[in-house]
Protein backbone atom coordinates (compact mmCIF):
# COMPACT_ATOMS: atom_id res chain seq x y z
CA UNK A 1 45.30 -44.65 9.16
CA UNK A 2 44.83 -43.39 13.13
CA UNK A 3 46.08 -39.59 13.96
CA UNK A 4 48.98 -39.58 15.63
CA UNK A 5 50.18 -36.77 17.63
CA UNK A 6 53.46 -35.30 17.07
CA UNK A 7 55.26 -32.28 18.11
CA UNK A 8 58.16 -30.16 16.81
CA UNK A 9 60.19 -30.12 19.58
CA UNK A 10 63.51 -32.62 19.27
CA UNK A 11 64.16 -33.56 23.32
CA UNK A 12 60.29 -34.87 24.48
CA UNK A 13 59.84 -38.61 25.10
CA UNK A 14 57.20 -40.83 24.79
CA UNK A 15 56.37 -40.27 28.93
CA UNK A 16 55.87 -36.19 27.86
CA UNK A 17 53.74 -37.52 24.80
CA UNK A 18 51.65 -38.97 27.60
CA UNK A 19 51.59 -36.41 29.89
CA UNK A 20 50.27 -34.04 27.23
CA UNK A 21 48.00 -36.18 26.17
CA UNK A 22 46.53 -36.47 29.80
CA UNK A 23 46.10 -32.91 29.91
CA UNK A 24 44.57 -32.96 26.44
CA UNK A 25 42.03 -35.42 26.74
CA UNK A 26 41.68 -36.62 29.91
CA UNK A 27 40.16 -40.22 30.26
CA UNK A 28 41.48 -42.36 27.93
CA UNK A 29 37.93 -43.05 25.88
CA UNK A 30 37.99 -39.51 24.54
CA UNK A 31 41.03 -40.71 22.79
CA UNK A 32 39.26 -43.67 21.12
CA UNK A 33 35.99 -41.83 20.57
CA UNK A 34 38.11 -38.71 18.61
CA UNK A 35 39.75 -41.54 16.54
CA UNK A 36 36.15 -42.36 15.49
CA UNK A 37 34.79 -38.79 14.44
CA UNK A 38 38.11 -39.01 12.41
CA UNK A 39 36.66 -41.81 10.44
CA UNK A 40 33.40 -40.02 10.33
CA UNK A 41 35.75 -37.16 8.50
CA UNK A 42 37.83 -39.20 6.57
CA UNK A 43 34.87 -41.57 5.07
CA UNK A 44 31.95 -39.38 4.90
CA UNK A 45 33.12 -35.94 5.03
CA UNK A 46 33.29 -32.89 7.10
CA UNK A 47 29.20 -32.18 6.92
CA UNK A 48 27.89 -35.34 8.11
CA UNK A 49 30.59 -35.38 11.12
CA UNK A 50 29.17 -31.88 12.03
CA UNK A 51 25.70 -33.76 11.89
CA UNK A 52 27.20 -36.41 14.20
CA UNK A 53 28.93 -33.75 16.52
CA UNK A 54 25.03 -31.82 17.12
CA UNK A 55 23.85 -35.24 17.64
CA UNK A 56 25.73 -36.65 19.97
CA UNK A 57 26.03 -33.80 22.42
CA UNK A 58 22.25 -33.62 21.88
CA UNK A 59 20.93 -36.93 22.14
CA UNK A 60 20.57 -37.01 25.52
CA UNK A 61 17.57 -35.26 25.44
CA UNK A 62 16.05 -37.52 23.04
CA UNK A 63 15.17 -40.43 25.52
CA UNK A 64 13.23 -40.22 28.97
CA UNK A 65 14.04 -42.12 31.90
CA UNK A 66 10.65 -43.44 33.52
CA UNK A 67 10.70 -44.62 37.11
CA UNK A 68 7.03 -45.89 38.47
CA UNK A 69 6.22 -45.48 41.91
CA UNK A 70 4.70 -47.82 44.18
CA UNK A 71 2.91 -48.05 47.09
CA UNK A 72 0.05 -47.40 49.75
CA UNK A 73 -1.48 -44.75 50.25
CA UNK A 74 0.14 -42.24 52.72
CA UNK A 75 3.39 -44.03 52.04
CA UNK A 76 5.57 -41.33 50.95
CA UNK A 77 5.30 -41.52 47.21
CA UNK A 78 4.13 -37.94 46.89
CA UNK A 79 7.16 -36.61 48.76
CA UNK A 80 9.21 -38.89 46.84
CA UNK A 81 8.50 -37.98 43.88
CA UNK A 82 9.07 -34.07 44.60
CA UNK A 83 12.12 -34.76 46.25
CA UNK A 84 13.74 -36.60 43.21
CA UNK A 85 12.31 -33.96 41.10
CA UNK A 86 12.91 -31.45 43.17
CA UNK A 87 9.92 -29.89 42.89
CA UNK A 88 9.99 -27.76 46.35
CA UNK A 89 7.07 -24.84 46.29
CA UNK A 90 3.88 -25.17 45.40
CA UNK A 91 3.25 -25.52 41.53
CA UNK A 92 1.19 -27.45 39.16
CA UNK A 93 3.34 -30.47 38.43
CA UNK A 94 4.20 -30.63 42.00
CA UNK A 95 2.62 -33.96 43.53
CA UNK A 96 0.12 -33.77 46.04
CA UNK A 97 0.85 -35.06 49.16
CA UNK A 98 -1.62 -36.56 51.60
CA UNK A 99 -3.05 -39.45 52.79
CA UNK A 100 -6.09 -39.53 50.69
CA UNK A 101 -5.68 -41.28 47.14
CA UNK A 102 -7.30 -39.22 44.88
CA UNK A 103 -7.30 -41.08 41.79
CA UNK A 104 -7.30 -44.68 39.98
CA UNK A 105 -5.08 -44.39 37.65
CA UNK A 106 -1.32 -43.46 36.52
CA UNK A 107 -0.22 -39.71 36.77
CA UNK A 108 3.04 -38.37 35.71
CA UNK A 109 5.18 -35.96 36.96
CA UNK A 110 7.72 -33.90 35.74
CA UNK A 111 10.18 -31.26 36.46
CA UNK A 112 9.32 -28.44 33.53
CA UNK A 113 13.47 -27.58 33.88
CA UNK A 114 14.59 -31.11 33.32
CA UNK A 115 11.92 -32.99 31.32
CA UNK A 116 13.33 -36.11 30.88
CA UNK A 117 13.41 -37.43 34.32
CA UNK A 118 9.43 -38.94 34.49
CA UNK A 119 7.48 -40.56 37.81
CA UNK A 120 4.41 -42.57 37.59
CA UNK A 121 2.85 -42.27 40.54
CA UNK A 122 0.75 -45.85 40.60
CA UNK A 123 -2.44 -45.21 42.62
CA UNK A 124 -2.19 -48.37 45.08
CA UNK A 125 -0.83 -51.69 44.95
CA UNK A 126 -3.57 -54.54 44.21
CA UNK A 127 -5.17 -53.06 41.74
CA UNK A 128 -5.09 -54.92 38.10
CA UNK A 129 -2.65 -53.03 35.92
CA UNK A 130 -2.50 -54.20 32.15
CA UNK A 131 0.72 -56.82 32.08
CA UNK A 132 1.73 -54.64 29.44
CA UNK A 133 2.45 -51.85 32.18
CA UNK A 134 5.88 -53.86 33.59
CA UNK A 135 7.80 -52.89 30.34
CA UNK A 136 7.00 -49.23 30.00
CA UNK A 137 9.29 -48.42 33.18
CA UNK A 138 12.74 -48.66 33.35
CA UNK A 139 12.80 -48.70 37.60
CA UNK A 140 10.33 -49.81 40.06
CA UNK A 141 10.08 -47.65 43.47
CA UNK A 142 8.31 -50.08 46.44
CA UNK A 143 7.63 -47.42 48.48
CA UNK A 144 6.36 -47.91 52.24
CA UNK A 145 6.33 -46.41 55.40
CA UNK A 146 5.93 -49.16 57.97
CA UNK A 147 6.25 -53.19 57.09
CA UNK A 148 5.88 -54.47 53.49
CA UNK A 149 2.28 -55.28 52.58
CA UNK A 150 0.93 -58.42 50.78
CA UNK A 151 -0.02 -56.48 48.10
CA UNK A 152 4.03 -54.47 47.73
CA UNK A 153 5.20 -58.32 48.07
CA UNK A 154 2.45 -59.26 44.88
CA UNK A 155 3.50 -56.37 43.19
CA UNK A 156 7.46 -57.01 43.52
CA UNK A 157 6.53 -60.50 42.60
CA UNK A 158 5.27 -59.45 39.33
CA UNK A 159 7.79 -57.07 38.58
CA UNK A 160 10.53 -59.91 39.09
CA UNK A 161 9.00 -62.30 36.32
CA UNK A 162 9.21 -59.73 34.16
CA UNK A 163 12.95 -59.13 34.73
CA UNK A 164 12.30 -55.63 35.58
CA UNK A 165 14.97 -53.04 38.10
CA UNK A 166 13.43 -53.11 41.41
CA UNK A 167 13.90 -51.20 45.01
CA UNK A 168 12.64 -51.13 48.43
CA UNK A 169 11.80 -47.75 49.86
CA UNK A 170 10.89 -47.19 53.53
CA UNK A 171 10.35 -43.66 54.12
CA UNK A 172 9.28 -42.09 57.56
CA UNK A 173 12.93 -43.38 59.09
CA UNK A 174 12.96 -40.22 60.75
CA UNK A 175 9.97 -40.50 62.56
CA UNK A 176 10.94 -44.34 63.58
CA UNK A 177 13.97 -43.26 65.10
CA UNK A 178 11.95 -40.16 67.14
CA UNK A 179 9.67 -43.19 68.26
CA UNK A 180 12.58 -45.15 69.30
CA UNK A 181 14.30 -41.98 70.79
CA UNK A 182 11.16 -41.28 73.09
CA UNK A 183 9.97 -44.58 73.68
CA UNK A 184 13.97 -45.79 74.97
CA UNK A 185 15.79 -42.53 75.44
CA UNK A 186 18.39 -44.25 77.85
CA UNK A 187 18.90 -47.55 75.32
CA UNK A 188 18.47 -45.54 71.88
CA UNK A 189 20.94 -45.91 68.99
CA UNK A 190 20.32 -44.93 66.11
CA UNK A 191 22.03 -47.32 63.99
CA UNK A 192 20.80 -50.30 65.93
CA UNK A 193 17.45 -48.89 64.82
CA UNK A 194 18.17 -48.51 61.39
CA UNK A 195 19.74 -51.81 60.71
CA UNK A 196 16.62 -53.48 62.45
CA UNK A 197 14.27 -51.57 60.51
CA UNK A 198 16.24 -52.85 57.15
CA UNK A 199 17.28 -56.04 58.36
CA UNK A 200 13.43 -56.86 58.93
CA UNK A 201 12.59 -56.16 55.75
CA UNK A 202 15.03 -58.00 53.69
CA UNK A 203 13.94 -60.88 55.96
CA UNK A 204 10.67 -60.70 54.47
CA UNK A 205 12.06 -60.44 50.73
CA UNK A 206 14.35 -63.26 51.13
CA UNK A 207 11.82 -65.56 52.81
CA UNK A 208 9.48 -64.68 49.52
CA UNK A 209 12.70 -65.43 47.58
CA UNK A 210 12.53 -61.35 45.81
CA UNK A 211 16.13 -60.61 46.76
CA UNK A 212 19.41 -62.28 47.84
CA UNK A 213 20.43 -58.93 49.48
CA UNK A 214 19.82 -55.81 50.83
CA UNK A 215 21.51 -53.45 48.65
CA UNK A 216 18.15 -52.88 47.00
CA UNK A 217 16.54 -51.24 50.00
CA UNK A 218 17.06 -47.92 51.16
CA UNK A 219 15.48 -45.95 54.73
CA UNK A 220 14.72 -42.43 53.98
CA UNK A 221 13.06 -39.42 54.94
CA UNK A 222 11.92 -37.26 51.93
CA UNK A 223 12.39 -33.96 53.28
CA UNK A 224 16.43 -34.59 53.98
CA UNK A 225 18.46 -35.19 50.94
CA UNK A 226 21.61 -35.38 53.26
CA UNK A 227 20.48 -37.92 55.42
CA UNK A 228 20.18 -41.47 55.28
CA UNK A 229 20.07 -43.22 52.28
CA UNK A 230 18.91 -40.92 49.80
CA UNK A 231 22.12 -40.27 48.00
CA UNK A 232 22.65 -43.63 47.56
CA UNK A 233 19.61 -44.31 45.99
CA UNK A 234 20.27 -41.57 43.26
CA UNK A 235 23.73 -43.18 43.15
CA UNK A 236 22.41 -46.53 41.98
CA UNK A 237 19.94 -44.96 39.37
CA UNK A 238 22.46 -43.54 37.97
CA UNK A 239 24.68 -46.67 37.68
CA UNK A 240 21.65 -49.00 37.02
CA UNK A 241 20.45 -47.18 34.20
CA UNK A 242 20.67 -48.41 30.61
CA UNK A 243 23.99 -47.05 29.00
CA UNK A 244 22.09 -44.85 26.74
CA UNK A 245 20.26 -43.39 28.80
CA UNK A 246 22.33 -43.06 31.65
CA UNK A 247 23.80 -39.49 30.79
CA UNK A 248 20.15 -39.06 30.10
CA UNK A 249 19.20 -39.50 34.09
CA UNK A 250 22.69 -37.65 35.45
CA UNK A 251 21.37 -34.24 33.58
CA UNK A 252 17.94 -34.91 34.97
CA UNK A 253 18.53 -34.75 38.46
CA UNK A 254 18.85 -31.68 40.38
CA UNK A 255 22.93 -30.82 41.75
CA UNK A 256 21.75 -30.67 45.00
CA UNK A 257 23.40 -33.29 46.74
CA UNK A 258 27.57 -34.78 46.20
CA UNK A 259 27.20 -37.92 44.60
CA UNK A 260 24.76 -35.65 42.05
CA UNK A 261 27.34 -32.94 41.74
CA UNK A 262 30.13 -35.84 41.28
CA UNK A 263 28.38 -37.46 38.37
CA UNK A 264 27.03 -34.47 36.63
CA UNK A 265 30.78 -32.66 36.64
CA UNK A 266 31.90 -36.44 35.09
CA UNK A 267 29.08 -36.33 32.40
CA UNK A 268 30.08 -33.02 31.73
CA UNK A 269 33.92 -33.78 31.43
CA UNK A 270 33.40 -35.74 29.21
CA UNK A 271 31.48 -34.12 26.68
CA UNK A 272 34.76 -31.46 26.32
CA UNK A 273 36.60 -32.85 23.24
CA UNK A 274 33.33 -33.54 21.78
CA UNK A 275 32.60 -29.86 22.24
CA UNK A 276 35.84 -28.44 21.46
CA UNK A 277 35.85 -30.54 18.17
CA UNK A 278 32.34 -28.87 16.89
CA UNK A 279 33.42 -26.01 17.56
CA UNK A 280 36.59 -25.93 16.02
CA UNK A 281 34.65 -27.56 12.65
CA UNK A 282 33.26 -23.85 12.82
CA UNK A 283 36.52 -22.19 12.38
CA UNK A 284 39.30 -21.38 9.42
CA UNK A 285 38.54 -23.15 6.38
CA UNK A 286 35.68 -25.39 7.37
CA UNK A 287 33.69 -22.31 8.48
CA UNK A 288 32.02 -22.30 5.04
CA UNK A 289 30.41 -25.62 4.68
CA UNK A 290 27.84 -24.94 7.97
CA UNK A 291 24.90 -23.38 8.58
CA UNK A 292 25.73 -24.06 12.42
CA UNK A 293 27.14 -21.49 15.26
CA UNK A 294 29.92 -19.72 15.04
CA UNK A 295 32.50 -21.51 17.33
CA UNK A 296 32.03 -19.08 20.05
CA UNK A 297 29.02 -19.76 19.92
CA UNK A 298 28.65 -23.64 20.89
CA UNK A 299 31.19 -22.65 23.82
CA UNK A 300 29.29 -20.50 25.01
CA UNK A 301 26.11 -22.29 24.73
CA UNK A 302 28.06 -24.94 26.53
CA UNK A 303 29.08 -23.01 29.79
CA UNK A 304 25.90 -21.52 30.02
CA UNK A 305 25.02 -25.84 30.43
CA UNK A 306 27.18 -25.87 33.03
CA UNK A 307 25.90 -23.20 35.08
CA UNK A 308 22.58 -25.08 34.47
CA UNK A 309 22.85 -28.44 35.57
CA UNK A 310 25.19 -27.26 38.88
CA UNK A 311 22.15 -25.23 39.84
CA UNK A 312 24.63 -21.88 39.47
CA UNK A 313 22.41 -20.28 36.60
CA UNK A 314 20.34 -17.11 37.33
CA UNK A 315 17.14 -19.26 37.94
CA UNK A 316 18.50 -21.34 40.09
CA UNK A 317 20.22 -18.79 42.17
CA UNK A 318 17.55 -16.90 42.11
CA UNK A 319 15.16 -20.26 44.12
CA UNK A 320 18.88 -20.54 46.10
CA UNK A 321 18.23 -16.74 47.39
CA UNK A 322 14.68 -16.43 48.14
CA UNK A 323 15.02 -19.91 50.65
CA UNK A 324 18.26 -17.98 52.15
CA UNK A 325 15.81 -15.13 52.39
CA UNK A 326 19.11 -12.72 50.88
CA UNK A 327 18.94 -11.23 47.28
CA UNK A 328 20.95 -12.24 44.02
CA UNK A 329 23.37 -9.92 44.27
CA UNK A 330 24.74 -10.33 47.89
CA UNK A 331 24.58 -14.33 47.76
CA UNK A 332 26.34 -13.89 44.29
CA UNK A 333 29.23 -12.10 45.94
CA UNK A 334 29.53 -14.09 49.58
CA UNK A 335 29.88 -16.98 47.35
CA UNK A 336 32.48 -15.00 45.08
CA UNK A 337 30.52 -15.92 42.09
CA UNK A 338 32.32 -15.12 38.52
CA UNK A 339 30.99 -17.33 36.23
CA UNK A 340 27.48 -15.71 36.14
CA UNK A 341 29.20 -12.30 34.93
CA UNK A 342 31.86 -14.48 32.09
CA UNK A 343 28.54 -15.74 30.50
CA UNK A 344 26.52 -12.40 31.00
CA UNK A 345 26.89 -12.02 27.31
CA UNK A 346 28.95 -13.82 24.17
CA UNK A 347 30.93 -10.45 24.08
CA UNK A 348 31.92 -10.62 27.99
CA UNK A 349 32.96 -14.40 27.49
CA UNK A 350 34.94 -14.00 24.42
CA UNK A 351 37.24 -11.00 26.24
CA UNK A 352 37.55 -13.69 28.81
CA UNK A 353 38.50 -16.67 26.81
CA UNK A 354 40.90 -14.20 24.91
CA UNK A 355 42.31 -12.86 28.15
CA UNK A 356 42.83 -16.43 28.97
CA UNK A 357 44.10 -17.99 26.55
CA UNK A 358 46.85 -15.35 25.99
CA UNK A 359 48.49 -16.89 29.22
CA UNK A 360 51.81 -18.58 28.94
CA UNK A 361 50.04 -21.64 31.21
CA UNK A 362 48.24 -22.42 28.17
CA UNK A 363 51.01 -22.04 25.49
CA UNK A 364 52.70 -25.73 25.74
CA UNK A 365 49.49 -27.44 24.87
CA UNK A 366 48.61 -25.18 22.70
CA UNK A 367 51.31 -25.90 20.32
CA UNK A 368 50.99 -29.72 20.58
CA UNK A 369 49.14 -30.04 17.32
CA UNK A 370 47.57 -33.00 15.67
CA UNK A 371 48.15 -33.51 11.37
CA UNK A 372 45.96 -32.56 8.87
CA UNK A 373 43.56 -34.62 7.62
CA UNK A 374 43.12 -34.79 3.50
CA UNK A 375 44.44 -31.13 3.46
CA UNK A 376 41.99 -30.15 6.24
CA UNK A 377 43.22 -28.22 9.50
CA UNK A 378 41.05 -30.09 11.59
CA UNK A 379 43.41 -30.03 14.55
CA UNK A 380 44.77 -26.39 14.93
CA UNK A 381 45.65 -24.49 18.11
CA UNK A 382 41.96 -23.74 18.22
CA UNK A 383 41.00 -27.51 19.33
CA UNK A 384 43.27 -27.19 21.89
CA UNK A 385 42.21 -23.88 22.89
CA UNK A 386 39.08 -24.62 23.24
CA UNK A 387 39.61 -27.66 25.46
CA UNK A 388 41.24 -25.72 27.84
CA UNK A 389 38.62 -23.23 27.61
CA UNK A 390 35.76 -25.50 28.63
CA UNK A 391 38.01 -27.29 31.60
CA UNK A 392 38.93 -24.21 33.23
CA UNK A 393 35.10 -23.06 32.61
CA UNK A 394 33.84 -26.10 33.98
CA UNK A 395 36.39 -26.28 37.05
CA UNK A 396 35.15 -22.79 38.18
CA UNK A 397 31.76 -23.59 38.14
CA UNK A 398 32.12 -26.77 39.79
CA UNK A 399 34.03 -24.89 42.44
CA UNK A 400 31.31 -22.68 42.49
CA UNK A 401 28.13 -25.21 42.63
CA UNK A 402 30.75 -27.00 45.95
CA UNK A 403 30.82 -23.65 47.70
CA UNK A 404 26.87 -23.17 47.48
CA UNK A 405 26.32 -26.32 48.52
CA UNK A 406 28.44 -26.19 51.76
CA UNK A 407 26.52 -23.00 52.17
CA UNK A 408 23.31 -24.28 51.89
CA UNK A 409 23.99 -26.95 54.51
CA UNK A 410 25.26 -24.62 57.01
CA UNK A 411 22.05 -22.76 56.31
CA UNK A 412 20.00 -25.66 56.94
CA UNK A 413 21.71 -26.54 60.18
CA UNK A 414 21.27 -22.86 61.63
């Protein structure tokens, strides 16, 4: 039998039933995905849905996405790479960028903060990979700076038999439009430019018969996240990915740009019932049957995620200062930055969850209570305490990963 919710007061109808279960949950799915770890309780008890619970808000970290690079050398891929990764001083998984190519054979690269995200920087096109090298990559980069080659039309070819995710990238647009500038500085339009630039190339494609369009070719320049087409390209990663690994990719990128911030904060959202529920397995009488955190515990483990993957943590903030040339402290308050001193320590965050969630704002959903299941207070005020715990948690620090960014750009633009 499915929960149902039910309150005590006489004079609510089914639209305030709705309502409060908008504010409880949020997107509908959360609903049908709570109605599972039900089952989960009901069928095979309270320890193997805590099992379930770690593993699902875990798992994430359990796959890699692997995007291969290809091109020319002196093509961009270097930059690329460290852009995506963003990989910006010096450092030893940093790629090397140059015009010399340096090696013959794959090379990986990695950001050591988010592993999971991995580039395979292929040393040239042309040369004779092993056919079992198409499957190991779940996206294909085509990188190049000027026309497509024979060999980036061979290697597309390829890829296409093998039913593999595939995307033009023509880097140095910034330097093609400073041509154009100089070269026709009374005729020059920027646009015009661009759309030549991409029209010519999906000419090419569609004469070789790669692509029936040109939404898989994007004009960048690697050193300007803002410009151009570089969000979109991280925009259709994200959607192009596998399902299961999708969440996977979102976490892996760096919340340095909207779109990134956009889909991180929804990844995030909707891990909050998931969160809320394993945590509230930790309380009252089920407290006794795990070995696990306290419930305090995983929400605080939680925001201190949150400050992590919108780039508000003390490391990040810490890179954020040093390119603003200002210290921690005084970008920490211009920004009016609170988040970093909630999650200072579990003692500073629980006074601040207890401050509140002693609010009357939080007392209506508080009391909307789901049953008991076989004797077991699954549902108590906690649940719903902590769910609006980790949304107003997560609200302020998107807020607060919004206002750096706007800050950063004006930097940039001084």
């Amino acid at each position: 039998m499915q929960p149902e919710l039910h309150t005590e007061t006489k004079n609510e109808t089914p639209d305030d039933d709705n309502d409060k279960m908008a504010k409880l949950f949020g997107d509908t799915r959360n609903m049908v995905g709570l109605n599972k770890y039900m089952t989960t309780l009901r069928e095979k008890g309270p320890t193997t849905l805590n099992r379930k619970l770690e593993y699902d808000l875990d798992k994430w970290r359990y796959f890699e996405v692997k995007i291969a690079v290809v091109g020319s050398s002196g093509s961009g891929k270097s930059s690329l790479i460290n852009a995506v990764l963003d990989l910006k001083t010096r450092q030893e998984e940093m790629a090397d960028v140059g015009v010399i190519e340096k090696t013959t054979t794959v090379i990986s690269y990695r950001n050591k903060d988010r592993p999971n995200l991995v580039f395979y920087d292929f040393p040239g096109v042309g040369t004779n990979y092993p056919k079992h090298t198409y499957f190991d990559y779940d996206f294909f980069l085509i990188v190049s700076k000027d026309k497509l080659s024979e060999n980036d039309l061979l290697f597309a070819r390829e890829i296409q038999k093998r039913e593999k995710k595939f995307y033009f990238v023509r880097t140095h647009i910034d330097a093609t439009l400073r041509n154009d500038k100089r070269s026709k500085p009374k005729t020059h339009n920027e646009n015009m430019v661009k759309e030549d630039v991409k029209n010519a190339i999906f000419k090419t494609l569609s004469r070789e018969a790669i692509t029936k369009d040109d939404c898989h070719i994007f004009l960048l320049d690697n050193y300007e996240k803002e410009k151009f087409d570089f969000k979109r390209l991280l925009k259709t990663l994200i959607m192009n990915t596998p399902d299961y690994k999708r969440q996977t990719l979102t976490l892996s990128l760096a919340a340095d740009v909207e779109e990134t911030i956009n889909e991180k904060v929804e990844v995030l959202k909707a891990r909050i019932y998931t969160v809320a529920l394993h945590a509230s397995l930790g309380s009252g009488e089920l407290r006794p049957f795990f070995e696990s955190d306290t419930n305090e515990a995983v929400l605080y483990k939680e925001g201190n995620l949150y400050r992590e993957q919108l780039g508000i943590d003390d490391k990040s903030l810490k890179k954020t200062s040093e390119v603003m040339s200002i210290d921690m402290e005084t970008l920490e308050a211009n920004l009016h930055l609170q988040t970093h001193m909630i999650l200072i320590s579990m003692e500073e965050f629980i006074n601040w969850m207890s401050v509140r969630l002693s609010s009357e704002a939080t007392e209506d959903i508080a009391n909307y209570t789901l049953p008991d299941v076989e004797g077991i207070t699954l549902f108590s005020p906690n649940f719903q305490r902590y769910m609006i715990t980790l949304n107003e948690l997560l609200t302020m620090c998107e807020t607060e990963t919004r206002r750096l960014h706007n800050e950063l750009a004006k930097f940039v633009l001084k």
